[in-house]
Protein backbone atom coordinates (compact mmCIF):
# COMPACT_ATOMS: atom_id res chain seq x y z
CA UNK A 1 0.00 0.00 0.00
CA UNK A 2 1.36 3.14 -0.90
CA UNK A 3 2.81 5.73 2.13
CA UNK A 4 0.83 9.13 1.69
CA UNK A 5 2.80 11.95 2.59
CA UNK A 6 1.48 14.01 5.39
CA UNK A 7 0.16 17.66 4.99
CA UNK A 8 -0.86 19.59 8.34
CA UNK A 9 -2.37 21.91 6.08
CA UNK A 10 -3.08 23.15 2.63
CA UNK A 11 -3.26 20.94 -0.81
CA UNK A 12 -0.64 18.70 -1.45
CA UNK A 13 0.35 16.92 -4.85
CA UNK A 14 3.21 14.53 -5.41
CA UNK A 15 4.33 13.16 -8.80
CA UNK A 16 0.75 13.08 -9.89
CA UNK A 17 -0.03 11.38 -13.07
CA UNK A 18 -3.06 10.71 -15.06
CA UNK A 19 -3.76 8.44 -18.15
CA UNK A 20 -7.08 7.88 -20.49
CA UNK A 21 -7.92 5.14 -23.08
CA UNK A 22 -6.58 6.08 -26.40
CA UNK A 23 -7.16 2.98 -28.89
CA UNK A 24 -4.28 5.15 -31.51
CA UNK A 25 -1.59 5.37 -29.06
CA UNK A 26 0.47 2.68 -27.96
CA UNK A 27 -0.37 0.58 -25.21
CA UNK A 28 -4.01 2.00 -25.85
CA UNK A 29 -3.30 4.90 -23.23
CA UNK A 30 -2.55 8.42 -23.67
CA UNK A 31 -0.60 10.11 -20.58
CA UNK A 32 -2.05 13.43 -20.52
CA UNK A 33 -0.14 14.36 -16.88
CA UNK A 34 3.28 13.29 -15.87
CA UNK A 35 4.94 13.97 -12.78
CA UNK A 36 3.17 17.01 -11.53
CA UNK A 37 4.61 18.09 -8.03
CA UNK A 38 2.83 21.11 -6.89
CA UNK A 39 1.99 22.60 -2.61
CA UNK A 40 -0.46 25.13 -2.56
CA UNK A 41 -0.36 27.10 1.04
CA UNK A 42 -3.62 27.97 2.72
CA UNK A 43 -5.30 31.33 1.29
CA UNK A 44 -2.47 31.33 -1.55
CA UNK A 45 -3.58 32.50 -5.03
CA UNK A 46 -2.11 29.85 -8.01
CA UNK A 47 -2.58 30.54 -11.60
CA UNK A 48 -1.78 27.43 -13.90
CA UNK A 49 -1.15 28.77 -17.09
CA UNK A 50 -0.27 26.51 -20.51
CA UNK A 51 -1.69 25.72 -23.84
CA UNK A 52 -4.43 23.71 -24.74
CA UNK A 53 -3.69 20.04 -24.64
CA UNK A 54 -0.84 20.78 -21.32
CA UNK A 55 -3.75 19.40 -18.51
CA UNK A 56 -4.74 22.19 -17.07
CA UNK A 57 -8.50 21.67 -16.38
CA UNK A 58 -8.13 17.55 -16.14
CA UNK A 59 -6.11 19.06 -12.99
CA UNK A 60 -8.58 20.69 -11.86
CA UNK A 61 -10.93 17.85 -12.18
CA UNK A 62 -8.77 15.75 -10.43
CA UNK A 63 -8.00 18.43 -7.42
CA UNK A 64 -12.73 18.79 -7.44
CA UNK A 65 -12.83 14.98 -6.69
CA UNK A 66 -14.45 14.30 -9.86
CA UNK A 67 -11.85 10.96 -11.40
CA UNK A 68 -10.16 8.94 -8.65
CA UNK A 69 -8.27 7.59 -11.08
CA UNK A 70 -4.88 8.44 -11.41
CA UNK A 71 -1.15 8.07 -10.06
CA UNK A 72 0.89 9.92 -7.60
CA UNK A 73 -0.33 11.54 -4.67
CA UNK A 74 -3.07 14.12 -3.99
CA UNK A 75 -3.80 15.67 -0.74
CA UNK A 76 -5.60 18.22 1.35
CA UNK A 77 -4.86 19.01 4.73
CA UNK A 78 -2.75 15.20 4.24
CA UNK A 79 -5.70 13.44 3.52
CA UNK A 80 -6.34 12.19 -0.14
CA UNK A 81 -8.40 13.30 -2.47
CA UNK A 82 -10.42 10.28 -3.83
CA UNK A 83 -14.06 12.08 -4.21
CA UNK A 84 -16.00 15.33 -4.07
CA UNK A 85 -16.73 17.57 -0.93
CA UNK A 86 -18.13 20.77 0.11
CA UNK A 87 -14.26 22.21 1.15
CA UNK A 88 -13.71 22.63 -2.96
CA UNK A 89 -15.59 24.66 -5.43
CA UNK A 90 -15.34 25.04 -8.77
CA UNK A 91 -16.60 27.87 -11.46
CA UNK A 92 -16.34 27.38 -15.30
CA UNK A 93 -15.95 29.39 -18.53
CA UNK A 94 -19.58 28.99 -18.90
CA UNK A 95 -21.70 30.42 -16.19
CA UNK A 96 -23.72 27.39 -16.16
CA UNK A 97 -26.89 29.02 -14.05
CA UNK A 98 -30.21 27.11 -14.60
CA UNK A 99 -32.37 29.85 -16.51
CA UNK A 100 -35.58 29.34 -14.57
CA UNK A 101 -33.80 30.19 -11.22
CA UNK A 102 -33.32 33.83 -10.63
CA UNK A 103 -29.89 35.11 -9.16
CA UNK A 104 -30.46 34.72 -5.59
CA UNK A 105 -32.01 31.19 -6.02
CA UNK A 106 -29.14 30.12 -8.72
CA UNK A 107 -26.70 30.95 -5.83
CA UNK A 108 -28.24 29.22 -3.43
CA UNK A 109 -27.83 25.99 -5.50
CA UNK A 110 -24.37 26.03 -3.56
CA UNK A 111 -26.30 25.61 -0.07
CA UNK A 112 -28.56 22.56 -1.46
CA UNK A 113 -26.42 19.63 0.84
CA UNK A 114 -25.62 22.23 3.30
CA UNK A 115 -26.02 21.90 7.13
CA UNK A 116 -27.38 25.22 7.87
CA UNK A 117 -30.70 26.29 8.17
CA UNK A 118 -33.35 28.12 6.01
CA UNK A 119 -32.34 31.92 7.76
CA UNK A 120 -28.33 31.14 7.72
CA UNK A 121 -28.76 30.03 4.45
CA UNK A 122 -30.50 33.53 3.52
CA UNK A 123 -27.67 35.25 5.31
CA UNK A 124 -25.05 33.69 3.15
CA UNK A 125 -26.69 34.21 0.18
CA UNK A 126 -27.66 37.69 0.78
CA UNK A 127 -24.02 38.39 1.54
CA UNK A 128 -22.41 36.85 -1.00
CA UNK A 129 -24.93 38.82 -3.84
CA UNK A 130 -22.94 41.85 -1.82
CA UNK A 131 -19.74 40.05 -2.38
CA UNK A 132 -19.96 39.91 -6.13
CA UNK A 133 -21.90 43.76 -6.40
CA UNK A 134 -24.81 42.13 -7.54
CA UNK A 135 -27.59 44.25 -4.73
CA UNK A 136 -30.62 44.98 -6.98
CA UNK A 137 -30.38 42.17 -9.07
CA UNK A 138 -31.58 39.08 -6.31
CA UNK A 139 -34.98 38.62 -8.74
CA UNK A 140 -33.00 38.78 -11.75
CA UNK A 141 -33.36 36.22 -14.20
CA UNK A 142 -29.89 34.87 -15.77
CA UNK A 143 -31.04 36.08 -19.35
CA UNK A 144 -32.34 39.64 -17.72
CA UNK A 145 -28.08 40.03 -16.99
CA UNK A 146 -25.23 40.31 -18.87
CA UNK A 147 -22.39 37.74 -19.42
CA UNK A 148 -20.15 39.84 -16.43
CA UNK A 149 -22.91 39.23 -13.95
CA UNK A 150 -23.57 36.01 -14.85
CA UNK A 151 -20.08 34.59 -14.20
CA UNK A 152 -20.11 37.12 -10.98
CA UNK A 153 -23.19 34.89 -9.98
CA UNK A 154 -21.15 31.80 -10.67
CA UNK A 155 -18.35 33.01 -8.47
CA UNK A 156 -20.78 33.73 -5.34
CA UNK A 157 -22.39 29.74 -6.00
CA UNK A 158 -18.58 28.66 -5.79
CA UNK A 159 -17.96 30.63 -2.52
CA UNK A 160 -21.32 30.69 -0.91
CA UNK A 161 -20.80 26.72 0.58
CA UNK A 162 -17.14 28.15 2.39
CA UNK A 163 -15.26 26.34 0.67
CA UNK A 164 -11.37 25.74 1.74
CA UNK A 165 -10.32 25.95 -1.50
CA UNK A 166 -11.75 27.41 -5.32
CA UNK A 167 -11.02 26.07 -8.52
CA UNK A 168 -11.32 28.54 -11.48
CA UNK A 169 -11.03 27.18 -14.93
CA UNK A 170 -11.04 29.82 -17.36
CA UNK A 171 -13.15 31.74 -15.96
CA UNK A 172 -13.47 34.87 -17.93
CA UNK A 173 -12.68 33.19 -21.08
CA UNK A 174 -15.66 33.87 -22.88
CA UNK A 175 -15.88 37.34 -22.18
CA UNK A 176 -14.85 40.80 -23.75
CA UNK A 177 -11.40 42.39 -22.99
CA UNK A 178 -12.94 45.38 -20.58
CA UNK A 179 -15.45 43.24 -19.13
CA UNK A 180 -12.63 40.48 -18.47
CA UNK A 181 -10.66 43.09 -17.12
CA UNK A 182 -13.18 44.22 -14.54
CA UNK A 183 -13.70 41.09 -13.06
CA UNK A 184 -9.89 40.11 -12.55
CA UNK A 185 -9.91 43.26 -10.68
CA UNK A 186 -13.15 42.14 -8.85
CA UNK A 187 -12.09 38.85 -8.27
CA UNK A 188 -8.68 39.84 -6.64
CA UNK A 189 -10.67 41.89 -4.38
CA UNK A 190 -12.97 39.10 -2.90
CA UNK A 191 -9.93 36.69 -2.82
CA UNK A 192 -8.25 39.27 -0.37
CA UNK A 193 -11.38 39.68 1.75
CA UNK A 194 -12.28 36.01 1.91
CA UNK A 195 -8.82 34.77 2.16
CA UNK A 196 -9.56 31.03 1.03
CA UNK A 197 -7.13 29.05 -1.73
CA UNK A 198 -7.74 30.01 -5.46
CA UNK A 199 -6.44 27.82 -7.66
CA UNK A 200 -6.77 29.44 -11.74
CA UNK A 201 -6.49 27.99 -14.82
CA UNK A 202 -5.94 30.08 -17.33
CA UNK A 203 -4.46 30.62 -21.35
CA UNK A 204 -4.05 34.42 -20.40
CA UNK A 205 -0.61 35.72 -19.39
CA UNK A 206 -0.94 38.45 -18.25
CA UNK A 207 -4.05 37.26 -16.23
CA UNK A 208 -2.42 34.60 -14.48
CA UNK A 209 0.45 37.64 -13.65
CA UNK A 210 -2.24 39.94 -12.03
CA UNK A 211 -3.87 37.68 -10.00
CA UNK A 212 -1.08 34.52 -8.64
CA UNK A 213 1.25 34.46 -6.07
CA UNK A 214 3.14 32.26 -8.47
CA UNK A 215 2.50 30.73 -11.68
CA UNK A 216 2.96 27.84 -12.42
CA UNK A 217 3.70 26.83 -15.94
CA UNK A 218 3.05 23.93 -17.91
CA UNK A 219 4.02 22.39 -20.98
CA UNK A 220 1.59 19.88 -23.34
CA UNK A 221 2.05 16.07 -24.44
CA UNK A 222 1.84 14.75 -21.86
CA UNK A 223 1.12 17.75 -19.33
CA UNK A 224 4.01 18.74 -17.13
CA UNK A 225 4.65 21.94 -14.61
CA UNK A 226 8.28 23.34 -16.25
CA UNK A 227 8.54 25.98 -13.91
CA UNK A 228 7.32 28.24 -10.85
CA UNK A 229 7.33 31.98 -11.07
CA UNK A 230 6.86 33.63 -7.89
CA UNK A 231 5.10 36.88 -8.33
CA UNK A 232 6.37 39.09 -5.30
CA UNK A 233 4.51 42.54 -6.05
CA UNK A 234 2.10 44.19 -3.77
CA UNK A 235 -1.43 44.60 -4.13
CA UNK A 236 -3.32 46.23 -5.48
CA UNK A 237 -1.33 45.86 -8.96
CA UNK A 238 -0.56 48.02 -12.05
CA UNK A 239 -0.44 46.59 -15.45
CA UNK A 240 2.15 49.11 -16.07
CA UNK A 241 4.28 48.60 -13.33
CA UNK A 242 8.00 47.63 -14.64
CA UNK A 243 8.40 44.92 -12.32
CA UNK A 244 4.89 43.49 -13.31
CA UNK A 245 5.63 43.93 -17.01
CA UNK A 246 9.11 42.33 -16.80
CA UNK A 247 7.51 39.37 -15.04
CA UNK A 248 4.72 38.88 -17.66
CA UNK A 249 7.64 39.34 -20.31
CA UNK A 250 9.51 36.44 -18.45
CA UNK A 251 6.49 33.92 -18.72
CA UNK A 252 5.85 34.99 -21.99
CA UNK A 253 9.31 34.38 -23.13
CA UNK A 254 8.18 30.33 -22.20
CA UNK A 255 5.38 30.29 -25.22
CA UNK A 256 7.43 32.25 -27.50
CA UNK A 257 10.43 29.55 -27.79
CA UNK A 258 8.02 26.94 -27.47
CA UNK A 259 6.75 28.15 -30.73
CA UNK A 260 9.90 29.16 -32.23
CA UNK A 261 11.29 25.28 -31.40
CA UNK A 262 8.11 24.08 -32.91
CA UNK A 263 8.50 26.29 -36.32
CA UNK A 264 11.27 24.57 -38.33
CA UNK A 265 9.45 21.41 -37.84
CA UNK A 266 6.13 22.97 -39.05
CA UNK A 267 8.17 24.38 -42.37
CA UNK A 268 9.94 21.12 -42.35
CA UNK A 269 6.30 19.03 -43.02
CA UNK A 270 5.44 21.92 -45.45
CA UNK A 271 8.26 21.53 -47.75
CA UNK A 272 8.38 17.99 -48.08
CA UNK A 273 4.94 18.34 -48.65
């Protein structure tokens, strides 16, 4: 039986791998992570940022309890993770609210399993439509907002349960620059009041750079974390801050000689073509 390594506290993950059933690969599986060795502190802000194909949201799935399939170690507080639970959220690139719930009610999906009772449960939800600056809009039907508020609805149903720790998978991704911009700003500001993990996938850059401690990032086939970049600058943060621009530059530099190494062989195929 294999020796889990213990955690007194935040979420742990040691040489984590996962695999699925490809019938075109050899062996007939496809390693999609490989050796991922990541420790998350309590109330630390990650962004995992990569290109499609690297792992990133399979990650995350593993991390929400929803596959308790795969290798290597994954822990929280030093217990594994083998399932879901109520200490980890989770909000998408699509809002996902039921349309025939209005905002209030689509946030209190969150508090369906939940222990409290029916007046707690209207003092959570109450405060957390404060939260996300959404006062006015309780009897609000998801197609009587825009996309913003939606996803800021989305973000108060991931928080409204308390969870330990919130998973964020793209989740501005399908919105317009300013609107995106707004709600990293937003979002930074309920992370510091609520003080509970954030873990953020992301394609964006420069978004990953506002909002992480660190980021971490990961290169494709199969997934793998090739570095950690610590982002020591205060808050709040300017996008034209030198320091903050020189660190963006640095992760940037990563996808830029990934492409440039993949180029000759792209022009290679093309002339022997």
């Amino acid at each position: 039986m294999a020796q889990y390594i213990s955690a007194s506290n935040g979420l742990e993950i040691h040489r984590l791998g996962k695999q699925y059933a490809n019938a075109q690969s050899a062996g007939g599986l496809i390693q999609v992570l490989e050796d991922i060795n990541l420790s998350v502190s309590p109330g630390q802000f990650v962004s995992i940022v990569g290109a499609s194909g690297c792992g990133k949201s399979t990650l995350l799935r593993l991390i929400l309890g929803l596959d308790p399939d795969y290798q290597g170690q994954l822990l929280l507080d030093g217990r594994p993770i083998r399932d879901t639970g109520p200490e980890r959220g989770i909000v998408f690139q699509d809002h996902r609210l039921f349309p025939w719930l209005t905002v209030e009610q689509n946030i209190g999906v969150g508090l369906r399993n939940a222990a409290w009772n029916k007046k707690q449960k209207q003092d959570l939800i109450a405060e957390h439509v404060a939260l996300v600056g959404l006062e006015g809009f309780e009897k609000s039907y998801p197609h009587q907002i825009s996309g913003g508020m939606a996803q800021r609805v989305a973000i108060a149903r991931g928080l409204v349960n308390r969870p330990r720790v919130l998973l964020l998978d793209e989740p501005f991704g399908a919105l317009d620059a300013l609107t995106r911009s707004r709600l990293q700003v937003e979002l930074q500001r309920i992370w510091q009041k609520e003080k509970i993990t954030m873990l953020l996938v992301t394609h964006d850059v420069d978004e990953a750079v506002f909002l992480g401690d660190q980021v971490v990032v990961m290169t494709p086939h199969p997934g793998r974390i090739h570095r950690i970049v610590p982002v020591a600058l205060p808050r709040p943060r300017s996008r034209s801050d030198l320091n903050y621009l020189r660190i963006r530059d640095d992760v940037m530099s990563d996808f830029t000689d990934q492409a440039s190494e993949q180029t000759p062989k792209a022009a290679t195929c093309a002339s022997a073509n």
